[in-house]
Protein backbone atom coordinates (compact mmCIF):
# COMPACT_ATOMS: atom_id res chain seq x y z
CA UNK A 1 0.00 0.00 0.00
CA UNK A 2 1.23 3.40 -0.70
CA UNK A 3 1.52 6.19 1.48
CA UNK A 4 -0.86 8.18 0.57
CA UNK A 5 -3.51 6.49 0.76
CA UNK A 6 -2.68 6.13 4.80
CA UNK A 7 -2.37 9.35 5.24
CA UNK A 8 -6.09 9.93 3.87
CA UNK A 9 -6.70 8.23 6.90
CA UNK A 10 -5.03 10.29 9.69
CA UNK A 11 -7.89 12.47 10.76
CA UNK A 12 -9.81 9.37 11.03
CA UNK A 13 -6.99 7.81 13.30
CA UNK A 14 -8.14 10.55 16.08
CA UNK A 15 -11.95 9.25 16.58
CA UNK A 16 -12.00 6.46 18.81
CA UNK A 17 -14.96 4.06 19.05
CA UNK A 18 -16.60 2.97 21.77
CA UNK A 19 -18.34 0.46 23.60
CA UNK A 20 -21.12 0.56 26.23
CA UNK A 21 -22.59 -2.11 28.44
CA UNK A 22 -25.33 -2.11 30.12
CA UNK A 23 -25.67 -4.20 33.70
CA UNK A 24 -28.82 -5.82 34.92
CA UNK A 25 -30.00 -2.97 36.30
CA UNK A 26 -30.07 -0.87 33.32
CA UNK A 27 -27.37 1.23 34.15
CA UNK A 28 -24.93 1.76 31.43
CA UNK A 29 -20.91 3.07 30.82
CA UNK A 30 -19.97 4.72 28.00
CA UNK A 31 -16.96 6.34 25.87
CA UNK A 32 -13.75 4.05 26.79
CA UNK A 33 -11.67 3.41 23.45
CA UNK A 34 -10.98 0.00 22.39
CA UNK A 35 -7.62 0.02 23.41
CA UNK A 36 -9.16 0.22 27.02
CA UNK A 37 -10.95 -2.34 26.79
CA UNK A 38 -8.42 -4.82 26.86
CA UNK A 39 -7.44 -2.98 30.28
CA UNK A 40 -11.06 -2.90 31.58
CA UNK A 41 -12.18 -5.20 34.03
CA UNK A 42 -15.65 -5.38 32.71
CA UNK A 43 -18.42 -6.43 34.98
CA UNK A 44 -19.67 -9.88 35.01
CA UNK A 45 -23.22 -8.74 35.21
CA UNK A 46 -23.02 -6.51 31.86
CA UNK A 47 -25.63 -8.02 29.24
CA UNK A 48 -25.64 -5.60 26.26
CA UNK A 49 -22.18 -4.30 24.56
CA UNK A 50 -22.52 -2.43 21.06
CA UNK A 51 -19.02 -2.29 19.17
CA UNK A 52 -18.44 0.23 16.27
CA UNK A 53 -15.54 0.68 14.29
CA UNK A 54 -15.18 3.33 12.05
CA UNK A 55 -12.89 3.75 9.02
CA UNK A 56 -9.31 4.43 9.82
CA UNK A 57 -5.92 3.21 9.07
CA UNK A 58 -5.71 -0.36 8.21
CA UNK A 59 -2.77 -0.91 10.13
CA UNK A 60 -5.03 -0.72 13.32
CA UNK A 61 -6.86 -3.83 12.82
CA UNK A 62 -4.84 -6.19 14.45
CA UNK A 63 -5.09 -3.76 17.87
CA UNK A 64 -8.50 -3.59 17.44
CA UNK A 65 -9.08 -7.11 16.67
CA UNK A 66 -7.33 -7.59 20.16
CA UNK A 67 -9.35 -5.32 21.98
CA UNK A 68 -12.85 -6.22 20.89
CA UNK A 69 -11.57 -10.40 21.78
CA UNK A 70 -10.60 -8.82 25.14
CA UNK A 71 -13.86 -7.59 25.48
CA UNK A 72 -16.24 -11.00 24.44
CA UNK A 73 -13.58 -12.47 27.45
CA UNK A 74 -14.35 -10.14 29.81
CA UNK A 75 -17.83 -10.34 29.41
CA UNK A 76 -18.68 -14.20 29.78
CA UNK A 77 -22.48 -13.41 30.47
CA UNK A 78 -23.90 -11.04 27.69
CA UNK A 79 -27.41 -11.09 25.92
CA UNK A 80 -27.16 -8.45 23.45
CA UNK A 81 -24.38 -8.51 20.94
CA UNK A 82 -24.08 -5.75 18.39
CA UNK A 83 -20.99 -5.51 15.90
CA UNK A 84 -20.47 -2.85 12.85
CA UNK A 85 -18.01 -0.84 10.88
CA UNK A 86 -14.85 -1.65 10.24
CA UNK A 87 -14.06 -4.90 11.52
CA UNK A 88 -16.66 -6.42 9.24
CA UNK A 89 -14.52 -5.63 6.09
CA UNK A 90 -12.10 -7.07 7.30
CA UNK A 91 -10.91 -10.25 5.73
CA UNK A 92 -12.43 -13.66 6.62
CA UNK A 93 -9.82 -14.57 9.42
CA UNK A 94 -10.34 -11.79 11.35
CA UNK A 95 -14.17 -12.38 11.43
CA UNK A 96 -13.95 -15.46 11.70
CA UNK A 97 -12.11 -14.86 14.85
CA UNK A 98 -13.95 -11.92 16.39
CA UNK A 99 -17.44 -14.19 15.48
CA UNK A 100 -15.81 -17.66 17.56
CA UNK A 101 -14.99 -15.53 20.12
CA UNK A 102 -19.02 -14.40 21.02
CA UNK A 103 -20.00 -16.31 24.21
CA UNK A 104 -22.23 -18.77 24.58
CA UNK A 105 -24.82 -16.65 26.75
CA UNK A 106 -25.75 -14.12 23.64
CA UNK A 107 -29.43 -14.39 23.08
CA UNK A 108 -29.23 -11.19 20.46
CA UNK A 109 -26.05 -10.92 17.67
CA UNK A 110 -26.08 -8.34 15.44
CA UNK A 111 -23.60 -8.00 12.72
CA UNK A 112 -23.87 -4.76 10.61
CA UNK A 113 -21.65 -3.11 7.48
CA UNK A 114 -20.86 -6.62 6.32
CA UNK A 115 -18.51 -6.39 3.12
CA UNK A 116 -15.82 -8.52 2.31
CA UNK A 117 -12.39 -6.34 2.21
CA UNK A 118 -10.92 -5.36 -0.80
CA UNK A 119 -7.42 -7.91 -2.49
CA UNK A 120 -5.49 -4.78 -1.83
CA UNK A 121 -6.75 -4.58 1.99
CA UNK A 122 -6.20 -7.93 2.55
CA UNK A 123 -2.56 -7.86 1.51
CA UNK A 124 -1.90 -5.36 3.22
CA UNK A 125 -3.46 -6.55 6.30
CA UNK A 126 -1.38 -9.77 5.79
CA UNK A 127 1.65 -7.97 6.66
CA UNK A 128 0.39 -6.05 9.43
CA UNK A 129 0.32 -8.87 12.23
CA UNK A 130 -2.67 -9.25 13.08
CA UNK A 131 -4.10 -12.01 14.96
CA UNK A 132 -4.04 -15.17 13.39
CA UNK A 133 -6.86 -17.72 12.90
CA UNK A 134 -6.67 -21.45 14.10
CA UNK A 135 -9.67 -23.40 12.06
CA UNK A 136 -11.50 -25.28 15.40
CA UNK A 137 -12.51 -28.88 14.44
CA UNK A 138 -15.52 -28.36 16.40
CA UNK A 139 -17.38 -25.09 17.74
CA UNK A 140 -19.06 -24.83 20.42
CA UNK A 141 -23.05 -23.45 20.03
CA UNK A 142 -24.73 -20.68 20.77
CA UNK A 143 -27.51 -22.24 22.49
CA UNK A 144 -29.15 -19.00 23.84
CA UNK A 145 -29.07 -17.19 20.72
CA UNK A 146 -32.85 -16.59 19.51
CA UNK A 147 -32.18 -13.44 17.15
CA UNK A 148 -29.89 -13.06 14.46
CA UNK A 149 -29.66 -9.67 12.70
CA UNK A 150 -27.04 -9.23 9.52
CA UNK A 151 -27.79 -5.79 7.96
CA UNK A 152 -25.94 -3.08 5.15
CA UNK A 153 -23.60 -4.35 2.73
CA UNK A 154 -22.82 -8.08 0.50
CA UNK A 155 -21.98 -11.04 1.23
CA UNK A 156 -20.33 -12.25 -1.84
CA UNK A 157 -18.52 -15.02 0.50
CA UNK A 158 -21.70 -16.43 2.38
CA UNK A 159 -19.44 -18.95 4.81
CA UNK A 160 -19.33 -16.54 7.66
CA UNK A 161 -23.07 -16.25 8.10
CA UNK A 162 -23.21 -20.10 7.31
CA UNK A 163 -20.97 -20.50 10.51
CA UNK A 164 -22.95 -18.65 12.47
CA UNK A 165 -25.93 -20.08 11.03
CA UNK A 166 -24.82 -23.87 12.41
CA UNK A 167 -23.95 -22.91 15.65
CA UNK A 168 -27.52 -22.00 16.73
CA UNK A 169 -29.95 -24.77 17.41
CA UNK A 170 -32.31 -22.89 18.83
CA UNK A 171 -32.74 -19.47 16.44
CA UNK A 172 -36.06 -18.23 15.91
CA UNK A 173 -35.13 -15.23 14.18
CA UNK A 174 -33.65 -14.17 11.42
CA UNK A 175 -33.20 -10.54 9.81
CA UNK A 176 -31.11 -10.15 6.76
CA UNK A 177 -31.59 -6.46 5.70
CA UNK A 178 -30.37 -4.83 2.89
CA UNK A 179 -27.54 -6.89 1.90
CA UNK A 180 -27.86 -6.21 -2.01
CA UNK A 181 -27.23 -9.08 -4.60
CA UNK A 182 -26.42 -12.40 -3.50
CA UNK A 183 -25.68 -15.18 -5.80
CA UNK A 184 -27.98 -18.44 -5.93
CA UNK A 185 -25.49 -20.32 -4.26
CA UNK A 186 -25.56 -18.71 -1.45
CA UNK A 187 -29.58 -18.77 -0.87
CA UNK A 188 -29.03 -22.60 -0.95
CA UNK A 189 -25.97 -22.98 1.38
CA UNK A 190 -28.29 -20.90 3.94
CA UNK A 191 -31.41 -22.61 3.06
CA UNK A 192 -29.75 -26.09 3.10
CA UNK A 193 -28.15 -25.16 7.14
CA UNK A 194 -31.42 -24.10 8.03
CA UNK A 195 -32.53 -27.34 7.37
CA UNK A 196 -30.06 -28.98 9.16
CA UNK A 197 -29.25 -26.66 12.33
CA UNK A 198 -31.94 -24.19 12.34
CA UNK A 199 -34.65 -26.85 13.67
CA UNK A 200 -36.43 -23.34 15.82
CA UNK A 201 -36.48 -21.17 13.08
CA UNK A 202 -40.14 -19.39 13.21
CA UNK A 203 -39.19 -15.61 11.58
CA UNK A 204 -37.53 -14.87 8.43
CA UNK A 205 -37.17 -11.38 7.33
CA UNK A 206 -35.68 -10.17 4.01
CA UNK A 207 -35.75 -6.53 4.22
CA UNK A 208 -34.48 -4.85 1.24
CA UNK A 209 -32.60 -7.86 0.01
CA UNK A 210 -32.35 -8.12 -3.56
CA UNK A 211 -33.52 -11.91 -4.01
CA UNK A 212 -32.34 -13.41 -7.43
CA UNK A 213 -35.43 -15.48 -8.35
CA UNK A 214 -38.31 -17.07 -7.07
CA UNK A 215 -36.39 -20.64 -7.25
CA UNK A 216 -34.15 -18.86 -4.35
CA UNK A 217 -37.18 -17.79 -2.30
CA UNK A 218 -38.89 -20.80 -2.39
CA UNK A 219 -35.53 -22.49 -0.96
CA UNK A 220 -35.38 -20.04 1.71
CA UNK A 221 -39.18 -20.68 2.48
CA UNK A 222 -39.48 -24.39 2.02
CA UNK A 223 -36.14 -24.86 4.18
CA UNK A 224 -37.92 -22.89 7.03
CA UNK A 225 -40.84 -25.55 6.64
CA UNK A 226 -39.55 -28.37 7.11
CA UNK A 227 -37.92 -27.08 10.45
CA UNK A 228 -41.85 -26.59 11.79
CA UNK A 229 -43.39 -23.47 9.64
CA UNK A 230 -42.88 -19.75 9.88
CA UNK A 231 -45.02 -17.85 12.16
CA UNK A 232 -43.55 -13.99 10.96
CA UNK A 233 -42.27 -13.58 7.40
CA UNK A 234 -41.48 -9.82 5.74
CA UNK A 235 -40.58 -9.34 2.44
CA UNK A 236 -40.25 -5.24 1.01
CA UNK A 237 -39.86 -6.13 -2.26
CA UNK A 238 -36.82 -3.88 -3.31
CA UNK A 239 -38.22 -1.83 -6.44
CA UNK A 240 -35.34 -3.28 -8.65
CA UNK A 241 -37.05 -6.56 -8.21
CA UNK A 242 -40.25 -5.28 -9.77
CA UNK A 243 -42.04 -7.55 -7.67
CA UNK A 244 -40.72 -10.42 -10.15
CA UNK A 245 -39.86 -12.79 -7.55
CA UNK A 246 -42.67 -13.18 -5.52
CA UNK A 247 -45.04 -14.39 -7.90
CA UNK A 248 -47.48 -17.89 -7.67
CA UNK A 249 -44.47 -20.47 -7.13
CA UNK A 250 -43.16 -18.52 -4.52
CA UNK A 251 -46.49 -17.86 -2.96
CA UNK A 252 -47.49 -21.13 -2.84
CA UNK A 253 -44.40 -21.80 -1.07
CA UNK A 254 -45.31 -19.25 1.43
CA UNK A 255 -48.91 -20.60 1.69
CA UNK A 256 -47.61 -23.95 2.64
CA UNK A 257 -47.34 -22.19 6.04
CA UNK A 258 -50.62 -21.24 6.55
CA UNK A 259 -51.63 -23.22 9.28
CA UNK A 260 -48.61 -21.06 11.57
CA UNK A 261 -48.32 -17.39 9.73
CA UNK A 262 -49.21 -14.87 12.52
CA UNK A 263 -47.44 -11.93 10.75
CA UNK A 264 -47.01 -11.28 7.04
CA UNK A 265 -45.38 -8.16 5.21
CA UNK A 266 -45.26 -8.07 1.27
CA UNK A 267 -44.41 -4.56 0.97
CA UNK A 268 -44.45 -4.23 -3.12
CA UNK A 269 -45.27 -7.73 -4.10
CA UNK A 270 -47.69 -7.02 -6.54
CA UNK A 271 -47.26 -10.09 -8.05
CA UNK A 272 -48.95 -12.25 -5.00
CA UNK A 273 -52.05 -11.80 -7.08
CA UNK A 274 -55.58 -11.04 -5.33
CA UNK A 275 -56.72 -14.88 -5.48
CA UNK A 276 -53.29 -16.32 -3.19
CA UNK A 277 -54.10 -13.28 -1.11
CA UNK A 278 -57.68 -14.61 -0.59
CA UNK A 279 -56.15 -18.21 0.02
CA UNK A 280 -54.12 -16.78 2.57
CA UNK A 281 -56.75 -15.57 4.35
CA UNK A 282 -59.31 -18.20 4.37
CA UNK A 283 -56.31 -20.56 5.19
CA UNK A 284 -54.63 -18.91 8.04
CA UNK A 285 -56.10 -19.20 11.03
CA UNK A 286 -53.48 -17.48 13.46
CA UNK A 287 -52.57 -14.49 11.55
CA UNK A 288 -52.49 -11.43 13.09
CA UNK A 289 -50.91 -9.24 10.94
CA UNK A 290 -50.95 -8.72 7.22
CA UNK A 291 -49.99 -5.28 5.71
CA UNK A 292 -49.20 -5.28 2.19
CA UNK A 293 -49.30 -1.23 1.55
CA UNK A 294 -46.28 0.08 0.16
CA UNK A 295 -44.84 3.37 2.05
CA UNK A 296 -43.48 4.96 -1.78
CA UNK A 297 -45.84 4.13 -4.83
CA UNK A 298 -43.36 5.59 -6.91
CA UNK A 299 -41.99 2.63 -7.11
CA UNK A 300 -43.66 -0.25 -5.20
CA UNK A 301 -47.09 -1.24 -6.69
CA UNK A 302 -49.45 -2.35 -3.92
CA UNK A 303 -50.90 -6.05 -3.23
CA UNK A 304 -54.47 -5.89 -4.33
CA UNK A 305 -57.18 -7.76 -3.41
CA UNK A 306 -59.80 -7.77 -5.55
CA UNK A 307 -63.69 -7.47 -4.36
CA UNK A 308 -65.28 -10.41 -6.72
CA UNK A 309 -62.56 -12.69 -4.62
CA UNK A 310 -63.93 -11.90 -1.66
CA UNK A 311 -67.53 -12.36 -2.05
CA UNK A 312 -67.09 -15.60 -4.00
CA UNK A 313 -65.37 -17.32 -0.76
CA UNK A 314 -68.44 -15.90 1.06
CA UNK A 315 -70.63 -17.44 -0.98
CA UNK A 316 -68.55 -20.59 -0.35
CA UNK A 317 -67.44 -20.75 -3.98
CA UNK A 318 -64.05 -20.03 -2.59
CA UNK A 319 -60.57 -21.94 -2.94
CA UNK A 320 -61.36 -25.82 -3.77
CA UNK A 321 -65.08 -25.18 -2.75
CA UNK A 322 -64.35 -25.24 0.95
CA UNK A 323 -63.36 -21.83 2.56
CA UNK A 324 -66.48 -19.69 3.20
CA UNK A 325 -64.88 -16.36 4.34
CA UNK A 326 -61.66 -15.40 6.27
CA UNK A 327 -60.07 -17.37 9.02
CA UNK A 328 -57.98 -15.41 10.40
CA UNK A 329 -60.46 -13.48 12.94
CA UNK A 330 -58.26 -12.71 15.17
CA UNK A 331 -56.88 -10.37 12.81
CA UNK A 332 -54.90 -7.00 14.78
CA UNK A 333 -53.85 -5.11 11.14
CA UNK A 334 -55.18 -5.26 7.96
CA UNK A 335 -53.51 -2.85 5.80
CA UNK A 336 -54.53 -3.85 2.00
CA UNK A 337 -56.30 -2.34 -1.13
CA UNK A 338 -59.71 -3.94 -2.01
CA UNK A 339 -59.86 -3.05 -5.60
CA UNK A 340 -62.58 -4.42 -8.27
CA UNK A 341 -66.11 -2.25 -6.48
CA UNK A 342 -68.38 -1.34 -8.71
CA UNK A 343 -68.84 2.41 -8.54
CA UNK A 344 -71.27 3.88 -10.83
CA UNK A 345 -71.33 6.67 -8.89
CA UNK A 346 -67.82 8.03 -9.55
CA UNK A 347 -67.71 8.82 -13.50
CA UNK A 348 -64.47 11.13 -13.00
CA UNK A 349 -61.31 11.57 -12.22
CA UNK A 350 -59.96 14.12 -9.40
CA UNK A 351 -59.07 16.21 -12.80
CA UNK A 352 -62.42 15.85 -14.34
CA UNK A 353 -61.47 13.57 -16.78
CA UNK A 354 -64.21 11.01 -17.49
CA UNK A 355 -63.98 6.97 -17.01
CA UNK A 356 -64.53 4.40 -19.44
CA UNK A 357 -64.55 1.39 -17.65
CA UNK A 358 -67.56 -1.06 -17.03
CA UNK A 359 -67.12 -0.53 -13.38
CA UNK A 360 -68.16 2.87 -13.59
CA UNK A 361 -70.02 3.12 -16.82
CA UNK A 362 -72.33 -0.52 -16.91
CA UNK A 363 -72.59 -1.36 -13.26
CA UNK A 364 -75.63 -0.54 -11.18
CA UNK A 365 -76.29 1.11 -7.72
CA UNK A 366 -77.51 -1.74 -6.81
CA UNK A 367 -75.08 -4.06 -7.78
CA UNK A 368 -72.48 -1.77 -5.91
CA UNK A 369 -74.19 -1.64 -2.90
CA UNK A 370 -74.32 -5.71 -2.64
CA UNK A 371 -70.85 -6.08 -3.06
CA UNK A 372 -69.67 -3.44 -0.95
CA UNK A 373 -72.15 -4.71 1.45
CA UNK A 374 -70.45 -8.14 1.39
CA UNK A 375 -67.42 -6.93 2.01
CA UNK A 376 -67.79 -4.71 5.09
CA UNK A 377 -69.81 -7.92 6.50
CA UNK A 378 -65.88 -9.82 6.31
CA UNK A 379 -64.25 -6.82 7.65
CA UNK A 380 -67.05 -7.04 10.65
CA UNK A 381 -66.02 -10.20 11.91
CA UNK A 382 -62.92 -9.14 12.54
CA UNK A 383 -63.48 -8.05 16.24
CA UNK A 384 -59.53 -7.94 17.30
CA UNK A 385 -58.72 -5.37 14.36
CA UNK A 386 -56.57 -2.06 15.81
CA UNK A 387 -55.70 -0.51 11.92
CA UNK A 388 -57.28 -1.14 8.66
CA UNK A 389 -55.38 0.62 6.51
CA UNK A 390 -57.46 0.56 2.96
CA UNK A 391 -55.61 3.64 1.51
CA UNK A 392 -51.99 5.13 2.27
CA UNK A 393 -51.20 8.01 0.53
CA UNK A 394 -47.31 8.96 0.71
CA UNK A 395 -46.04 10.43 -2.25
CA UNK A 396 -42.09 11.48 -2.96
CA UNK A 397 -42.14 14.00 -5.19
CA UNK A 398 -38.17 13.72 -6.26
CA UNK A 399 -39.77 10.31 -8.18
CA UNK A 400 -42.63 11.98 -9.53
CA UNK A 401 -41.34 14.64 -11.79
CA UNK A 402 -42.36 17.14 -8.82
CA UNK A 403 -46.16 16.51 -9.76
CA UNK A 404 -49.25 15.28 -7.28
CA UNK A 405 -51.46 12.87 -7.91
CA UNK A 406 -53.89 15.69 -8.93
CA UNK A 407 -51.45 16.70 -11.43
CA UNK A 408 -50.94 12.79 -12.89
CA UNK A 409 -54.67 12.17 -13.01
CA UNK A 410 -54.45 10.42 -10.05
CA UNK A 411 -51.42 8.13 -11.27
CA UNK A 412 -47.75 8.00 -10.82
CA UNK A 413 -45.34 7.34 -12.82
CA UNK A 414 -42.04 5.45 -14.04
CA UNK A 415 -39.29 7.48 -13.15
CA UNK A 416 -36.85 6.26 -16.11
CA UNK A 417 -39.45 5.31 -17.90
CA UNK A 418 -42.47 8.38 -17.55
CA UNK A 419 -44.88 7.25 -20.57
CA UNK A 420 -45.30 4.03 -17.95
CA UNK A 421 -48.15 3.79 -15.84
CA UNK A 422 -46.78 2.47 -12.56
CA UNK A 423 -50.46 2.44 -10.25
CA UNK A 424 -53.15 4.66 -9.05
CA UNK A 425 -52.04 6.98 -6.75
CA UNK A 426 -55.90 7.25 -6.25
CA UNK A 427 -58.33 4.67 -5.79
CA UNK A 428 -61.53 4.65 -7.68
CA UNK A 429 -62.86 0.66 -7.71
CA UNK A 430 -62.84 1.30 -4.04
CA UNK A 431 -65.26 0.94 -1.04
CA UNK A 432 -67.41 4.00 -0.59
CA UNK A 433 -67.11 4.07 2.97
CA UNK A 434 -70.19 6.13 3.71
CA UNK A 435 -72.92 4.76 5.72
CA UNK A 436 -75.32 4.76 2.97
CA UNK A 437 -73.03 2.03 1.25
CA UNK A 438 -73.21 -0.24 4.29
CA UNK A 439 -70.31 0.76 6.54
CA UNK A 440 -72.34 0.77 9.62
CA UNK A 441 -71.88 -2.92 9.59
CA UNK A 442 -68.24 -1.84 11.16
CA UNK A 443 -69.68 -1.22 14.45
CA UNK A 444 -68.77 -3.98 16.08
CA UNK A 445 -64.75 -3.14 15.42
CA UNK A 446 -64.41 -1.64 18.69
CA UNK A 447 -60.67 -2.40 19.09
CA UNK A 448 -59.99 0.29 16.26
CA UNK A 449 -57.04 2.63 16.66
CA UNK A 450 -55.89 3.84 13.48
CA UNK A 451 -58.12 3.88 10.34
CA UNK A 452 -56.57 5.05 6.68
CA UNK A 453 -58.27 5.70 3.49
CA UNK A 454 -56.34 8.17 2.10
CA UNK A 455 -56.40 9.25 -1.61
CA UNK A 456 -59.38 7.36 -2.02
CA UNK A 457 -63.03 7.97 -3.84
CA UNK A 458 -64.63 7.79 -0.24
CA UNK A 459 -67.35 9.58 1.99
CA UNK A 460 -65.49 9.16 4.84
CA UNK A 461 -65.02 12.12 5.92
CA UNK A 462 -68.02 13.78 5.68
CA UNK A 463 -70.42 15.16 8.69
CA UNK A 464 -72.69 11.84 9.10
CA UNK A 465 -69.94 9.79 9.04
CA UNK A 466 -67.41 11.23 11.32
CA UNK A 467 -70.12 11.48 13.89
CA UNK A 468 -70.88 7.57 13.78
CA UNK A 469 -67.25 7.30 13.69
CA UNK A 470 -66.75 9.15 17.15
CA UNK A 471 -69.52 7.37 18.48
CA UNK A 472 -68.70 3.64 17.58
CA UNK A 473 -64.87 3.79 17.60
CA UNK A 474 -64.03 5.61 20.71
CA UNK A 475 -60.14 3.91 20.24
CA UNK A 476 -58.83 6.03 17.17
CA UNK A 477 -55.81 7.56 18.04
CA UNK A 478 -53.50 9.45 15.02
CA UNK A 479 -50.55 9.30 17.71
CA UNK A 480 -51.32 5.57 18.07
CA UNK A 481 -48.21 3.45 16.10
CA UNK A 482 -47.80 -0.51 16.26
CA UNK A 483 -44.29 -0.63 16.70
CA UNK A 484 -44.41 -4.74 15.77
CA UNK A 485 -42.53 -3.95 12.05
CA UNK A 486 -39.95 -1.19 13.41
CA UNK A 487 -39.01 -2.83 16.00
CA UNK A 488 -37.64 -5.62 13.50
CA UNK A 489 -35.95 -3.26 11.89
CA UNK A 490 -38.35 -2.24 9.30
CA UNK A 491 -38.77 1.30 7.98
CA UNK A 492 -41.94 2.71 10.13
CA UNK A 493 -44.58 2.43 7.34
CA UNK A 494 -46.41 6.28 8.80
């Protein structure tokens, strides 16, 4: 390595990192440097440490490397793990030593910035002195450890999470967020030591991960079935997907879980089409959560479900003649468009512009009213139910061309690609929501908090109807948040 390109890092040779760890009585001590730390007598009792190293000098790593072992010693009886910057670029020996060093009492591990270093930083490393790595011919578990995070960066060498991966018999969840392009292999070496060490294994989360193909999603998803079914699964569907890879095989995959799903997030997926979503529901009798709004529809289409689905499995015509309505009643969030209402009356757009469509143009009152009718009965019997969340409107404008959905007609579009209709912004085919269309038949959801049907052709919020709102659901709260998704590490969807 040249010089110069040490010297770049002087100023960052000054910062120190630190470490803090909090004792059982939720005290906490902050700001010693990580060449302390290997002088620190650290408490016995301390159950949390958070490590941080930022960019500096290469030359350091070894020292640090030393300090951060010194630290996992010193603390024999910790529960929260959390490791990031620098030390995860480093090359495979040194995290393969810093990660057989955690001790066997972590019940939490989280492992951010993970990107394999660079030839050049290796090499150089190699001369530096660091520690060096012994291969174990056996290592010991991590038989506490219940939550595995691995966030920011790619792992084009997949063996260090695999190593983790064996050592914990009993993990029952996992969190791999935004870790970018993966090859296939890798999905199957995790999916194939899930299988065989992962036996616990009840919440998978793929947040922002850029999933090759379906094939490698259905690995992922059958792998976690055979080990006893998934009870949470999240999936944003990163917009360079295009939704792509969670179409019918992987759905079906996913629906092979039915009978344990309590929480479901397909953030984008607009390929689960409105018939699996229907299955879902009339198959999954513990769910409590399934939210399948996008936060940007500038480039995430939304899940739809469509209205004719819906009545048909209430009229018992549903999937293989058996499911007559939802099963899931003790349903807490349902945040999902119900598309497909015939609304006769709305012959315009928010611009004026006039429809076309048979759903506005050949479909009668009366016809509406049935099917909208229909529908709030489903939404009824779910008695549990804190948000429905029909409509979302969140618009970035830096995606639109700087124009509304008024502007757009009520439709955004394809930033690269603006002459592409990406979905309505505004919702049309919708349920009215006034009384007169049946939503009185919402009175028994008296365990509403938070209600959203934003940028939608609705009467909700007109005089009649906010007064039978503040008379039947006395919950709502605007300041209310269900903090189930960020506290996974999600981005908060208000």
């Amino acid at each position: 390595m040249d010089n110069g390109d040490e010297d770049e890092d002087d100023d960052d040779d000054q910062e120190r990192g630190g470490y803090g760890c909090e004792d059982d009585d939720g005290g906490k001590e902050e700001g010693e440097t990580y060449e302390d730390a290997e002088k620190a007598s650290a408490k016995e009792t301390g159950t949390c440490v958070a490590v941080s190293v930022p960019h500096r000098a290469w030359a350091r790593a070894g020292l640090e490397t030393n300090a951060i072992l010194a630290l996992l010693r010193q603390n024999p009886h910790l529960r929260t793990l959390k490791l990031g910057g620098e030390m995860m670029s480093m090359v495979r020996d040194l995290r393969f030593l810093i990660l057989d060093a955690v001790p066997a009492s972590i019940e939490h591990l989280e492992l951010w910035d993970w990107k394999p270093a660079s030839r050049k930083k290796e090499e150089y490393l190699s001369q530096c002195g660091y520690p060096t790595y012994q291969h174990p011919d056996l290592l010991p578990t991590l038989p506490c450890l219940t939550k595995l995070v691995i966030g920011r960066g790619s792992i084009e060498d997949d063996a260090a999470l695999v190593r983790i991966l064996g050592r914990c018999p009993n993990l029952e969840t996992l969190c791999l967020h935004d870790l970018g392009y993966m090859q296939s292999f890798s999905y199957r070496s995790i999916a194939a030591t899930i299988r065989g060490f992962c036996k616990k294994l009840t919440g998978l989360h793929l947040i922002n991960c850029a999933v090759p193909s379906q094939n490698d999603l259905c690995l992922l998803l059958d792998a976690c079935h055979e080990s006893g079914g998934l009870k949470d699964f999240g999936f944003p569907c990163p917009p360079e997907l295009k939704s792509f890879v969670f179409a019918e095989k992987a759905a079906r995959a996913l629906l092979k879980h039915s009978g344990t799903l309590e929480n479901v997030r397909l953030d984008g997926c607009s390929s689960f089409s409105s018939e699996l979503v229907q299955e879902l529901l009339c198959s999954a009798p513990r769910l409590r959560r399934f939210d399948s709004i996008s936060r940007f529809r500038f480039s995430q289409m939304d899940v739809v479900l469509d209205a004719k689905d819906v009545v048909r499995s209430l009229s018992g015509e549903g999937v293989e003649g058996e499911e007559k309505g939802w099963v899931c009643l003790g349903l807490e969030s349902f945040k999902c468009r119900i598309g497909g209402v015939p609304r006769p009356d709305v012959l315009t757009r928010t611009n004026g512009r006039p429809f076309t469509g048979p759903l506005h143009t050949t479909s009668t009152s009366a016809e509406s009213l049935q099917i909208q009718q229909q529908i709030y009965t489903q939404l009824s019997r779910l008695t549990d139910l804190r948000e429905l969340i029909l409509g979302h409107h969140e618009v970035n404008l830096n995606y639109v061309m700087f124009l509304d959905e008024m502007d757009t007609e009520g439709e955004y579009y394809d930033f690269d690609n603006p002459s592409q209709d990406i979905q309505g912004g505004y919702q049309y085919e919708c349920l009215d929501m006034r009384l007169q269309s049946g939503m009185e038949r919402l009175n028994a959801l008296k365990a509403l908090r938070r209600v959203e049907v934003e940028a939608m052709a609705v009467g909700f919020f007109e005089e009649p109807e906010q007064k039978w709102v503040e008379e039947n659901w006395k919950k709502l709260d605007w300041n209310w948040r269900d903090g189930f998704w960020s506290d996974l590490g999600y981005a908060d969807y208000y």
